[in-house]
N, C-alpha and C. Protein backbone atom coordinates (compact mmCIF):
# COMPACT_ATOMS: atom_id res chain seq x y z
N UNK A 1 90.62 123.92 111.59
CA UNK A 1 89.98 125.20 111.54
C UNK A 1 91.06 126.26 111.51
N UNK A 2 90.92 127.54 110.85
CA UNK A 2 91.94 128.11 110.47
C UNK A 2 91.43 129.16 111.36
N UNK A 3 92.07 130.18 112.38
CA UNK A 3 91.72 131.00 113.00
C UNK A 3 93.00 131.67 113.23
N UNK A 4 92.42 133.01 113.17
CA UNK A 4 93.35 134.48 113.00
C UNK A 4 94.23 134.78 114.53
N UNK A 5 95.65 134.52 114.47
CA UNK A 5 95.43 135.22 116.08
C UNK A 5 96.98 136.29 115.87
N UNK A 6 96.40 137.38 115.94
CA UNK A 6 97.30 138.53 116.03
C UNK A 6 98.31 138.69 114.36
N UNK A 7 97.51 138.87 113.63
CA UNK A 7 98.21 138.50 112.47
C UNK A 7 98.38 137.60 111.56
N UNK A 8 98.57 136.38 112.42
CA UNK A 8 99.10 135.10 112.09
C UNK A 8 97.96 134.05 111.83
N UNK A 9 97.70 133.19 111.49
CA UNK A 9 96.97 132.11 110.95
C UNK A 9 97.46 130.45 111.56
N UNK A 10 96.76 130.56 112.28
CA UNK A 10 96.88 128.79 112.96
C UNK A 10 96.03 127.90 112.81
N UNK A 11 96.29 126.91 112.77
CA UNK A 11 95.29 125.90 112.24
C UNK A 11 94.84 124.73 113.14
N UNK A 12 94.03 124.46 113.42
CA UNK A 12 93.19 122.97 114.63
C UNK A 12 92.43 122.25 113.73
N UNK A 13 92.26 121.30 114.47
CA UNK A 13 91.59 120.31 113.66
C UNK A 13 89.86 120.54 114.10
N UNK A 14 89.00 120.23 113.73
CA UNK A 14 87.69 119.76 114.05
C UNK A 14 87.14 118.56 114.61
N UNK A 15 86.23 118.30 115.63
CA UNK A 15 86.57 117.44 116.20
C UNK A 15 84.93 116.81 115.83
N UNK A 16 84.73 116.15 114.78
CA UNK A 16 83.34 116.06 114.33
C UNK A 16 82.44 114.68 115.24
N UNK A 17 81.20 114.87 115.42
CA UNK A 17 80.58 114.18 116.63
C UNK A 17 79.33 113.39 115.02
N UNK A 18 79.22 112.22 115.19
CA UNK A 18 77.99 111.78 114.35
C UNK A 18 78.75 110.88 113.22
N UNK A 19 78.22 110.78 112.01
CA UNK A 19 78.52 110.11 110.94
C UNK A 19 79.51 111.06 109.86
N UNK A 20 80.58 110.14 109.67
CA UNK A 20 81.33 111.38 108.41
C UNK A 20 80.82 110.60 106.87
N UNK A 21 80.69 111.90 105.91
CA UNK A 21 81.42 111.65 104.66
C UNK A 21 82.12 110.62 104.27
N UNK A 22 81.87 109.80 103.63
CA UNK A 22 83.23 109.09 102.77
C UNK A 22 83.94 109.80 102.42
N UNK A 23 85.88 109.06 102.25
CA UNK A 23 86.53 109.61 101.86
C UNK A 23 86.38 109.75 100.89
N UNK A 24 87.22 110.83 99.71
CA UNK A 24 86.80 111.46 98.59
C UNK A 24 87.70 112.43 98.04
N UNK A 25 87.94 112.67 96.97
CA UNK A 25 89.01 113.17 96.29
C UNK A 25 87.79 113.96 94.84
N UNK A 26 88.18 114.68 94.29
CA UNK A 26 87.61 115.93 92.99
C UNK A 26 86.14 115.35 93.31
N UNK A 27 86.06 115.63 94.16
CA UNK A 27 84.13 116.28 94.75
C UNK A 27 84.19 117.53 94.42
N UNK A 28 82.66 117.83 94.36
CA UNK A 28 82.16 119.21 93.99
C UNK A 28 82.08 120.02 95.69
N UNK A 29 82.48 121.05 95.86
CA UNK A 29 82.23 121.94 97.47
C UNK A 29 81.24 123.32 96.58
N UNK A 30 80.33 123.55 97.65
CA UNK A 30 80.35 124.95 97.50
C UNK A 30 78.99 125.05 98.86
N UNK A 31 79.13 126.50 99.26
CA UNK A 31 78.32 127.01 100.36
C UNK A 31 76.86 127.59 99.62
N UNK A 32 76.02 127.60 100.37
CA UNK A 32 74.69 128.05 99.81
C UNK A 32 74.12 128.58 101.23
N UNK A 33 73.58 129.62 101.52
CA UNK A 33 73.29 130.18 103.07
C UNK A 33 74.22 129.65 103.88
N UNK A 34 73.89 129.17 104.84
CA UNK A 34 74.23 128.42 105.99
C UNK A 34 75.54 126.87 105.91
N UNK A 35 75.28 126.92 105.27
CA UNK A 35 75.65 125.17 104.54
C UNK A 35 76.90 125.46 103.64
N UNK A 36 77.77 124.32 103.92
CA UNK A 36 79.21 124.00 103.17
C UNK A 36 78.28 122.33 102.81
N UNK A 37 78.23 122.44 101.82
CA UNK A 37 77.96 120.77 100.80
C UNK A 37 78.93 120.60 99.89
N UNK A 38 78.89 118.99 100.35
CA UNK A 38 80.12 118.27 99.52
C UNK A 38 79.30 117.12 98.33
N UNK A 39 79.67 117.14 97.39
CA UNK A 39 78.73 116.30 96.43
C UNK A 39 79.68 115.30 95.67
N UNK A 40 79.73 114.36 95.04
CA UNK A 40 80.37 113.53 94.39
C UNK A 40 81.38 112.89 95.02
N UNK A 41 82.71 112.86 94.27
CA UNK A 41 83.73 112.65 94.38
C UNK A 41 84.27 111.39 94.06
N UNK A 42 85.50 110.90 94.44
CA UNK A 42 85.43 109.94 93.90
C UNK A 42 86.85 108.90 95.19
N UNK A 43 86.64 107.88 95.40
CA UNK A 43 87.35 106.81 96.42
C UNK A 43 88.29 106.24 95.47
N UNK A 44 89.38 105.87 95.94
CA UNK A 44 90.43 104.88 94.96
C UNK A 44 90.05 103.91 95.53
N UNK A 45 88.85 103.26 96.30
CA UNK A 45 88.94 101.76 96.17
C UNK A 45 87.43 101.41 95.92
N UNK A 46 86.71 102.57 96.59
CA UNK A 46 85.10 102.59 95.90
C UNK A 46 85.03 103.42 94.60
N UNK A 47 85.62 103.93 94.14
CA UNK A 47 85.10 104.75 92.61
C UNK A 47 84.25 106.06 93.45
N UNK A 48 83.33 106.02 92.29
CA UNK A 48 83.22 107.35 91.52
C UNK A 48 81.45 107.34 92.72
N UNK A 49 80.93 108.15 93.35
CA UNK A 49 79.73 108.68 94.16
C UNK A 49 79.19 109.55 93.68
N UNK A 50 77.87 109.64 94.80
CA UNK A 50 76.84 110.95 93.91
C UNK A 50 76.08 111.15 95.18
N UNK A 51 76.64 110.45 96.31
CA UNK A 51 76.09 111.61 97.62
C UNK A 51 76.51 112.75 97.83
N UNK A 52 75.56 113.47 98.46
CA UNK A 52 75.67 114.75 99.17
C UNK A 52 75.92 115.03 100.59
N UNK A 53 76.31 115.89 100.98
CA UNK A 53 76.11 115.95 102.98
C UNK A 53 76.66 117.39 102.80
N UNK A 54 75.83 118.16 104.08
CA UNK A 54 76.67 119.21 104.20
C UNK A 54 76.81 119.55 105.63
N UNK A 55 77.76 120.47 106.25
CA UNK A 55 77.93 121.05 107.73
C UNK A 55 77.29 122.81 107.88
N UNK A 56 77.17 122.79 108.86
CA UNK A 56 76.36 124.26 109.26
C UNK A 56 77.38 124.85 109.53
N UNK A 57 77.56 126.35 108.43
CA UNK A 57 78.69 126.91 109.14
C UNK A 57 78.32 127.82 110.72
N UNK A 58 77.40 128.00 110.71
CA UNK A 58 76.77 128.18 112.07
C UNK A 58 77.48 127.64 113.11
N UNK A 59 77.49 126.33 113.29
CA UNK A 59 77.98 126.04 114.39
C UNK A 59 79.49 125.67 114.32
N UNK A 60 79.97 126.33 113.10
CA UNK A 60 81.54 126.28 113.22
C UNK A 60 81.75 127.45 113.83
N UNK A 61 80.82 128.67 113.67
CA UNK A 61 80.84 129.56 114.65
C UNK A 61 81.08 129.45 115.70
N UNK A 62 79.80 128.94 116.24
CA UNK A 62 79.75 128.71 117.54
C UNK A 62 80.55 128.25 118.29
N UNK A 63 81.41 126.81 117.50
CA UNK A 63 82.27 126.22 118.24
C UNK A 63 83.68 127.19 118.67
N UNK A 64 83.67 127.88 117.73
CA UNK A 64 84.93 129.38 117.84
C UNK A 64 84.57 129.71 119.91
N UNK A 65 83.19 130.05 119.81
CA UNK A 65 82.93 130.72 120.82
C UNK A 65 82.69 129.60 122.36
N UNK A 66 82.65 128.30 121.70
CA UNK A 66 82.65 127.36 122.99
C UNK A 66 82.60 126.01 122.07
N UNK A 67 84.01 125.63 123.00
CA UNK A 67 84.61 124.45 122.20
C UNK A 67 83.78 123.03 122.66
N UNK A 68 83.29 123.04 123.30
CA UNK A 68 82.37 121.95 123.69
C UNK A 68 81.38 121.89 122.82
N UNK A 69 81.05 123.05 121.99
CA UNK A 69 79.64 122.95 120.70
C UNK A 69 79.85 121.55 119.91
N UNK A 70 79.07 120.93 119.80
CA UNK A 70 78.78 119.97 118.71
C UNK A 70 79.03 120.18 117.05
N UNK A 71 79.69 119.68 116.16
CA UNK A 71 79.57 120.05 115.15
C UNK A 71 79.65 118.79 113.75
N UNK A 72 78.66 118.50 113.50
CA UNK A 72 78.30 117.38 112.71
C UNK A 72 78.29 117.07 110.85
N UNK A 73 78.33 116.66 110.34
CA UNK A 73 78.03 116.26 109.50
C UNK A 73 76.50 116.02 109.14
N UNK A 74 75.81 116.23 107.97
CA UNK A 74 74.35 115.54 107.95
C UNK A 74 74.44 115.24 106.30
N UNK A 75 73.89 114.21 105.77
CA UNK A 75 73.75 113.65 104.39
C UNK A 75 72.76 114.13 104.23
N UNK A 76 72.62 114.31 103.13
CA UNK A 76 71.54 115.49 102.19
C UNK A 76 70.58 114.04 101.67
N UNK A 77 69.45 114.32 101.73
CA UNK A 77 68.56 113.31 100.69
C UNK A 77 68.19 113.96 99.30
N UNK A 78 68.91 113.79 98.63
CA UNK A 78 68.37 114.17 97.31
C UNK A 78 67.34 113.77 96.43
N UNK A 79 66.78 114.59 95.57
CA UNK A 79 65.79 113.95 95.11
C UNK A 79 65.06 114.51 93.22
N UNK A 80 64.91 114.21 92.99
CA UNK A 80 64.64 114.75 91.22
C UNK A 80 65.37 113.84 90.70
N UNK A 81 65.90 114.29 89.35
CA UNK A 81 67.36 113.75 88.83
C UNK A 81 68.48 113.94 88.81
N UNK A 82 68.68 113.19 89.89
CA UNK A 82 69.79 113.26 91.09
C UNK A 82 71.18 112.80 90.11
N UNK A 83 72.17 113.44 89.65
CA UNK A 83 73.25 112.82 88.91
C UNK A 83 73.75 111.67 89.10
N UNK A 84 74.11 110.81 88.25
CA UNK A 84 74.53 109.32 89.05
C UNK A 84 76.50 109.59 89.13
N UNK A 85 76.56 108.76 89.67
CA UNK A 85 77.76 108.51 90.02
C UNK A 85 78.82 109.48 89.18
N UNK A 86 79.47 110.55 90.10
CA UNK A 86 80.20 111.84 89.19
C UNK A 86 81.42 112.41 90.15
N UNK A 87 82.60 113.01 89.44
CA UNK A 87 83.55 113.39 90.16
C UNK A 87 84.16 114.35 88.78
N UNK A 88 85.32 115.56 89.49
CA UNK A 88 85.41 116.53 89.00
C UNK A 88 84.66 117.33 88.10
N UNK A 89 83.92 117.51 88.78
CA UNK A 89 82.86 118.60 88.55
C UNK A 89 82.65 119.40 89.06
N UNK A 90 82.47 120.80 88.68
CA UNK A 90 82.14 122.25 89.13
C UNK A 90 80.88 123.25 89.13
N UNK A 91 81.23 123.78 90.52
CA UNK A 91 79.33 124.25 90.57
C UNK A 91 79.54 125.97 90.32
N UNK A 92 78.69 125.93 90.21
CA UNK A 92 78.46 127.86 89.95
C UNK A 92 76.83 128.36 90.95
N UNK A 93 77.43 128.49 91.84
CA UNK A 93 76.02 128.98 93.19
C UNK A 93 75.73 130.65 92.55
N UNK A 94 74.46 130.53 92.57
CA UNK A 94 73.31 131.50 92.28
C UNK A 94 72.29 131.98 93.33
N UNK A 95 72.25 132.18 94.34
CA UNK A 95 71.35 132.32 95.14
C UNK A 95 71.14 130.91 96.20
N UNK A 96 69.65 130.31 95.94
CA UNK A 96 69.96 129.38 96.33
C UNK A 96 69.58 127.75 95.48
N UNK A 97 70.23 128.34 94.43
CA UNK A 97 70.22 127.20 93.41
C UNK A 97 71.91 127.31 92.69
N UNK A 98 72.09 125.64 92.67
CA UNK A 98 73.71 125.36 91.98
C UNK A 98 73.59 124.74 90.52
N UNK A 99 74.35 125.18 89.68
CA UNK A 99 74.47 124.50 88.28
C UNK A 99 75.40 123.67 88.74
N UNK A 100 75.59 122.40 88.54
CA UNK A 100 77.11 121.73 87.99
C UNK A 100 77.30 121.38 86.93
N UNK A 101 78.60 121.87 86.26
CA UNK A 101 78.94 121.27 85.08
C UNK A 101 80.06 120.71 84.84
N UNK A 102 79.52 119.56 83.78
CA UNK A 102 80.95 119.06 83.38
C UNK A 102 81.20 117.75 84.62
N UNK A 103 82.40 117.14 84.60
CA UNK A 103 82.90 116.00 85.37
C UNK A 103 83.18 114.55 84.39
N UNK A 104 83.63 113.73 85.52
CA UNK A 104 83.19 112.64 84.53
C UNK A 104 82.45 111.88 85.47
N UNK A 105 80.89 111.05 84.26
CA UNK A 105 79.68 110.70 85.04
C UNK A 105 79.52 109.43 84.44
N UNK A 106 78.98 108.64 85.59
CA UNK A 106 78.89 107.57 85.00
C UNK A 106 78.01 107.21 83.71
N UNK A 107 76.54 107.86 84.06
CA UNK A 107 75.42 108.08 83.10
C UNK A 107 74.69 109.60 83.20
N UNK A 108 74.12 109.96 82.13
CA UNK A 108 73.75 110.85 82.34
C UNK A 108 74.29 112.36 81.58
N UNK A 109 74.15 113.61 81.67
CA UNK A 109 74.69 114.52 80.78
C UNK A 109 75.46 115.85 81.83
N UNK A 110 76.01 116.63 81.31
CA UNK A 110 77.08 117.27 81.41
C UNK A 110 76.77 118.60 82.93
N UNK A 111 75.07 118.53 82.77
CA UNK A 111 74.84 120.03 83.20
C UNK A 111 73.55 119.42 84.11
N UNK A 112 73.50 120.02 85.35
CA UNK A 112 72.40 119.63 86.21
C UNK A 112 72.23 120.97 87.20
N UNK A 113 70.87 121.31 87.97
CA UNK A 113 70.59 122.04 88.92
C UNK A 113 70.40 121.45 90.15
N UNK A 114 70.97 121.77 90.86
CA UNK A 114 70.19 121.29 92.17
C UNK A 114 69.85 122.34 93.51
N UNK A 115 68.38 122.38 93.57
CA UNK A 115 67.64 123.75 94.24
C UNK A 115 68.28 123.10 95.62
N UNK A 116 68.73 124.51 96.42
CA UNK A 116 68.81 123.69 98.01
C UNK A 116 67.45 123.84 98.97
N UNK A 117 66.77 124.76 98.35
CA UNK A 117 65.90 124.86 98.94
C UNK A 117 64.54 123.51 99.21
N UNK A 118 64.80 122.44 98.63
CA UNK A 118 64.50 120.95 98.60
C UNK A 118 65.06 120.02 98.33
N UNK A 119 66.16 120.26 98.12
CA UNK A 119 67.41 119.23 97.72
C UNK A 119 66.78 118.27 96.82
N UNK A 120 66.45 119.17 95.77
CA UNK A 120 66.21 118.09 94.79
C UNK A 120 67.30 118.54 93.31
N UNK A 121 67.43 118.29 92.39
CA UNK A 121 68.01 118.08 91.14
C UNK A 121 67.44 117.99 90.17
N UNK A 122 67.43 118.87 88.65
CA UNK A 122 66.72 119.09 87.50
C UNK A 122 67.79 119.05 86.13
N UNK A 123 67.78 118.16 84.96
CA UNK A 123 68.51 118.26 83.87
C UNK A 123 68.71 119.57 83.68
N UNK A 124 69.34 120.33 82.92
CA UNK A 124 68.98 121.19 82.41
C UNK A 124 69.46 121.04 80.62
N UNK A 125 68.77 121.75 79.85
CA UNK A 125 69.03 121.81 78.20
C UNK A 125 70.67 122.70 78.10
N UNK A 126 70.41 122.66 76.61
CA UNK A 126 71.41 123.75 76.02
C UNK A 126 71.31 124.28 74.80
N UNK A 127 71.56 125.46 74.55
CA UNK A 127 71.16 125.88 72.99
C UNK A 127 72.34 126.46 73.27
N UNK A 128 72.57 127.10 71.68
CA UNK A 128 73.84 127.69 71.44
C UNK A 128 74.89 126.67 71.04
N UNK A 129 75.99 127.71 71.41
CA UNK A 129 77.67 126.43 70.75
C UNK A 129 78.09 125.76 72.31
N UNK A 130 77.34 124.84 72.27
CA UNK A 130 77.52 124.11 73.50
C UNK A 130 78.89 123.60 73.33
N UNK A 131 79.81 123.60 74.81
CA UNK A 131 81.09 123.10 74.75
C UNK A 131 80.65 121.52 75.32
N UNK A 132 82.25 120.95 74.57
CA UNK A 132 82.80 118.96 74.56
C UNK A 132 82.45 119.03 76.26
N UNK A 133 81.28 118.32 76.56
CA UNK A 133 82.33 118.02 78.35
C UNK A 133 83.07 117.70 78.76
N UNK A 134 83.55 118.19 79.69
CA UNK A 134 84.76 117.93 80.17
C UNK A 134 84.99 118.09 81.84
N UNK A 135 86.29 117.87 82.51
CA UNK A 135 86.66 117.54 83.63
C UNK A 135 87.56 118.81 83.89
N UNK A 136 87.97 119.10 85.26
CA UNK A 136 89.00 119.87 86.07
C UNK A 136 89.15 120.59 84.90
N UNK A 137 87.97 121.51 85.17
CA UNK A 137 87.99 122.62 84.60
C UNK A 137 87.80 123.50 85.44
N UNK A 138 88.27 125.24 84.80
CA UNK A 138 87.59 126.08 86.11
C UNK A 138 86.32 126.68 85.91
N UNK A 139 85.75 127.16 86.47
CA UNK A 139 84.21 127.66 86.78
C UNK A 139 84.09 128.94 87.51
N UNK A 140 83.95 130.02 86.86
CA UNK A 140 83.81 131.30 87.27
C UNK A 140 81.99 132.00 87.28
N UNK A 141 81.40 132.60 88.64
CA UNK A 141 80.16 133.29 87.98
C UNK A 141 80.53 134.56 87.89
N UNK A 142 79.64 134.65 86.53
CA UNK A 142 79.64 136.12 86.59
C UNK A 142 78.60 137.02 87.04
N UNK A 143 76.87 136.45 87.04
CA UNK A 143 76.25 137.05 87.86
C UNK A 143 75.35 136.36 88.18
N UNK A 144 74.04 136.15 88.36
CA UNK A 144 73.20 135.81 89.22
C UNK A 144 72.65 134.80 87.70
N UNK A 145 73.10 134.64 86.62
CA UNK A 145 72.42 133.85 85.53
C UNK A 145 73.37 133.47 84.80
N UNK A 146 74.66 134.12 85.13
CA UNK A 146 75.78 133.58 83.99
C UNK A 146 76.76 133.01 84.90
N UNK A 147 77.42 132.18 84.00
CA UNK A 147 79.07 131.71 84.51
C UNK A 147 79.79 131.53 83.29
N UNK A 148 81.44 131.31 83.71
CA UNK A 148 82.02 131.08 82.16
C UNK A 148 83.06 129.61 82.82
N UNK A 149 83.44 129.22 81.66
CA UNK A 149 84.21 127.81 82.10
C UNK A 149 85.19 128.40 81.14
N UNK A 150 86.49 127.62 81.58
CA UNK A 150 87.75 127.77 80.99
C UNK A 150 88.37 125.91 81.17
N UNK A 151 89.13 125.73 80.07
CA UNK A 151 89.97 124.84 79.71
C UNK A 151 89.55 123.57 80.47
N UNK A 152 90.47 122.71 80.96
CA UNK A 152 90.31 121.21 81.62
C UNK A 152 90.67 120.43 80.45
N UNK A 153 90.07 119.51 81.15
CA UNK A 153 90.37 118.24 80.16
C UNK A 153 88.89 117.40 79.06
N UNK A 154 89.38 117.35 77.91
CA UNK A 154 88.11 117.01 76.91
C UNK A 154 88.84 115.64 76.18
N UNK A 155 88.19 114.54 76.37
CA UNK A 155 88.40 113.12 76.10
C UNK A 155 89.90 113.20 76.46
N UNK A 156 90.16 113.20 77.44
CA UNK A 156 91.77 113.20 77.80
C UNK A 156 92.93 113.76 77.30
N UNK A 157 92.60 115.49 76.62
CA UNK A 157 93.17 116.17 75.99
C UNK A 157 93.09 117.58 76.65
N UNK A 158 94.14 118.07 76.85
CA UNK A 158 93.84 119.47 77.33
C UNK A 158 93.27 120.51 76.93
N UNK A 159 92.72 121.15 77.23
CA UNK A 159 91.80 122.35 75.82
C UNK A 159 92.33 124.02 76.78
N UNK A 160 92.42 125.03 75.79
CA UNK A 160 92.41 126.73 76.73
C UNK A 160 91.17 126.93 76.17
N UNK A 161 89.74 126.44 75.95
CA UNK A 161 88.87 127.08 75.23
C UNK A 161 88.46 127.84 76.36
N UNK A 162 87.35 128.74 76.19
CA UNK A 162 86.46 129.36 77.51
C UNK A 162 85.17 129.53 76.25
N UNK A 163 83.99 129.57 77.41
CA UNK A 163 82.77 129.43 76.92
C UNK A 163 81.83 129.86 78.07
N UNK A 164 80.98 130.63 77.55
CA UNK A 164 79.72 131.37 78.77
C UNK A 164 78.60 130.51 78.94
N UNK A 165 77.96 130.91 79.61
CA UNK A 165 76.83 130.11 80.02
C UNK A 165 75.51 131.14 80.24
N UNK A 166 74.82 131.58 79.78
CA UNK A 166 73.56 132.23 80.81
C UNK A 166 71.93 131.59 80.70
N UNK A 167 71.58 131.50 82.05
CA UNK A 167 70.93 130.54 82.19
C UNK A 167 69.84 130.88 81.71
N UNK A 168 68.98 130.15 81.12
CA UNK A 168 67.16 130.79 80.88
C UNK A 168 66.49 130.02 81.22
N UNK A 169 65.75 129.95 82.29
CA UNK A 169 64.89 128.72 82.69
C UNK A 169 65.41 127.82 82.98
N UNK A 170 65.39 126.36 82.09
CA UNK A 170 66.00 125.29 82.33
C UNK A 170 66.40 125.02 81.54
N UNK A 171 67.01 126.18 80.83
CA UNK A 171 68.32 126.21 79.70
C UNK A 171 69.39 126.66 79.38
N UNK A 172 70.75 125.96 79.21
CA UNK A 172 71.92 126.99 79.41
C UNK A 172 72.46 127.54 77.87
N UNK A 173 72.22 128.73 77.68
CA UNK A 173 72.12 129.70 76.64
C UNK A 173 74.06 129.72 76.36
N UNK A 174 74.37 128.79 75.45
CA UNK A 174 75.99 129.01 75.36
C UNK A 174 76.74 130.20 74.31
N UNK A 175 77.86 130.50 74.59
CA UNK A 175 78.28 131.19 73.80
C UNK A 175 79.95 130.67 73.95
């Protein structure tokens, strides 16, 4: 835990009570209200995942204020069409719904939603000049319906392209 003291920046560990996460390397992170969720990633001796779990930043609060607080882990049950097995991939949070795009997946296509508000997961389309998918790329939003992606990697080739996204429904409108 990284906490401010007089300037300076020191760092502690967390002392987590319950079930952890698998280990994991180019997982997807991002916060939505309350919640830090971790999605994918991928093990060098298990491969490539497509669970979820997230922590309450709430009680990382709390624990600031009394170190005896509990602070856990919980696995997300997902549910819709849940991405299968995926790593380096990037989300773009909207409220309280996440696009991810891009990664490499075992089955399945490039672009998915997943509402947190039921932890479920929805394909989504594409019209327009849809970009190659690709991996470790970056992922910028720009507002509450758009994001833009820049470069990464496309069939194991580096690309500087950039390309927008704005969402319409359950379609990502490319440019």
């Amino acid at each position: 835990m990284n906490v401010k003291t007089q300037g300076a920046y020191t760092w502690s560990e967390i002392r987590m009570t319950g079930a952890l996460p698998e280990r994991r390397t180019n997982h997807c992170s991002f916060i939505v209200g309350d919640y830090l969720y971790i999605h994918g990633g991928r093990d060098i001796k298990v491969g490539s995942m497509n669970n979820m779990w997230r922590l309450s930043l709430n009680s990382i609060h709390d624990l600031l204020e009394d170190p005896e607080t509990s602070v856990s882990w919980e696995p997300v049950e997902q549910k819709g069409n849940v991405p299968s097995n995926i790593s380096h991939h990037r989300p773009a949070v909207q409220g309280h719904t996440v696009t991810v795009f891009g990664g490499i997946i075992e089955h399945g296509q490039s672009a998915y939603e997943f509402n947190s508000d039921n932890n479920s997961w929805s394909m989504l389309k594409h019209s327009g000049q849809q970009p190659k998918t690709r991996d470790d790329h970056a992922l910028a939003v720009i507002d509450d319906k758009s994001f833009l992606i820049f470069g990464g990697f496309v069939e194991g080739s580096r690309v500087n392209d950039t390309y927008v996204a704005r969402k319409n429904g359950s379609t990502l409108e490319w440019q």
